[in-house]
Protein backbone atom coordinates (compact mmCIF):
# COMPACT_ATOMS: atom_id res chain seq x y z
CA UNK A 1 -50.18 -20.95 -13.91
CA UNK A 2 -52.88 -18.81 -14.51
CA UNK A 3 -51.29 -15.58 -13.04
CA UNK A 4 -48.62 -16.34 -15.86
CA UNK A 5 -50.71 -16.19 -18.39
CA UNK A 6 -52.89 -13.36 -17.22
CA UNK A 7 -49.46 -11.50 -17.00
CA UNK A 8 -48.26 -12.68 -20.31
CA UNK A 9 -51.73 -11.48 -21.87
CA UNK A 10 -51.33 -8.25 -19.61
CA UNK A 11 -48.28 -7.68 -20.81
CA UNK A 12 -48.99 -7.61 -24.49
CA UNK A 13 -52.21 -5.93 -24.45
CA UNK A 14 -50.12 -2.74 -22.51
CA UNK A 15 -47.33 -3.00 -25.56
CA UNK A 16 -50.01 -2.49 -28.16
CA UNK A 17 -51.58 -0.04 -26.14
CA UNK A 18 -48.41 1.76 -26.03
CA UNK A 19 -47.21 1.36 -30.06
CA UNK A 20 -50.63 2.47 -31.16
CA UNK A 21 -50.54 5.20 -28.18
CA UNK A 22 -47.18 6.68 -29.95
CA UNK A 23 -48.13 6.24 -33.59
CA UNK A 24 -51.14 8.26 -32.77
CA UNK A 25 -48.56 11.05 -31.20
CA UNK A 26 -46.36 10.59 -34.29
CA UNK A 27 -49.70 11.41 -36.20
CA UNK A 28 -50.83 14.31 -34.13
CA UNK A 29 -47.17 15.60 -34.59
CA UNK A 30 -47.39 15.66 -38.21
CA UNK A 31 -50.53 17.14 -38.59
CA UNK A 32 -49.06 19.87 -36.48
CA UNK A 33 -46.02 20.09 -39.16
CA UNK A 34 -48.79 20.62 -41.65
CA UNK A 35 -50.24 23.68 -39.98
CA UNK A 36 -47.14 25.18 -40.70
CA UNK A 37 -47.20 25.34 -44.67
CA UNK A 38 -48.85 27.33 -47.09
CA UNK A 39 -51.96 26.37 -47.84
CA UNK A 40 -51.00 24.89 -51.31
CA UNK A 41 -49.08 22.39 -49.59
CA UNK A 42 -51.29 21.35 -46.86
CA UNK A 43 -53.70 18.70 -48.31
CA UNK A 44 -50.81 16.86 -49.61
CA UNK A 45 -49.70 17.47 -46.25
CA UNK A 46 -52.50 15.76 -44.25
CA UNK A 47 -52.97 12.75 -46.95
CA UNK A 48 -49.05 11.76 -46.14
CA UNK A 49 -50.34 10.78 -42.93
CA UNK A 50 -53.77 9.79 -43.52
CA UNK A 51 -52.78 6.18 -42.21
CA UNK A 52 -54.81 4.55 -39.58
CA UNK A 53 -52.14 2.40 -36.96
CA UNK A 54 -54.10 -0.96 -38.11
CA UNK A 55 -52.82 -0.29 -41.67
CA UNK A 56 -49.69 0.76 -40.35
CA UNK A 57 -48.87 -1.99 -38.68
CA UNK A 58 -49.89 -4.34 -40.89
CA UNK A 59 -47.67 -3.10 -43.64
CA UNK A 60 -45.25 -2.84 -40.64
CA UNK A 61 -45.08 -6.51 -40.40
CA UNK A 62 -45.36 -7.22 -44.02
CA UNK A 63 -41.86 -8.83 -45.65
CA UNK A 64 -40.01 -6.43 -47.57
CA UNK A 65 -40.57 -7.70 -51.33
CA UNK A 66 -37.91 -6.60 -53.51
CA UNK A 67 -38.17 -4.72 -56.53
């Protein structure tokens, strides 16, 4: 029973591990995207993604309210 859980618990922690892993790559990514533009357009750039993945998925998880 308690290899179960362990495994269950094992199992989740590596799926967090690995959505924050590739929001962190989507960030990096951007930012890289930003490098490209004119300087003018780079701060507004860099605060588009100024996000950190607790945040993210937070909102992520949030119902969508309608408007």
């Amino acid at each position: 029973m308690h290899r179960i859980i362990l495994s269950i618990l094992g199992t989740s922690f590596l799926y967090s591990c690995t959505t924050e892993s590739w929001y962190q790559g989507s960030q990096a990514s951007h930012d890289a995207g930003c490098l490209q533009l004119p300087n003018a357009e780079y701060e507004d750039c860099k605060k588009e993604n100024n996000i950190d993945y607790e945040t993210y998925s937070r909102k992520r998880n949030e119902p969508d309210t309608p408007q």
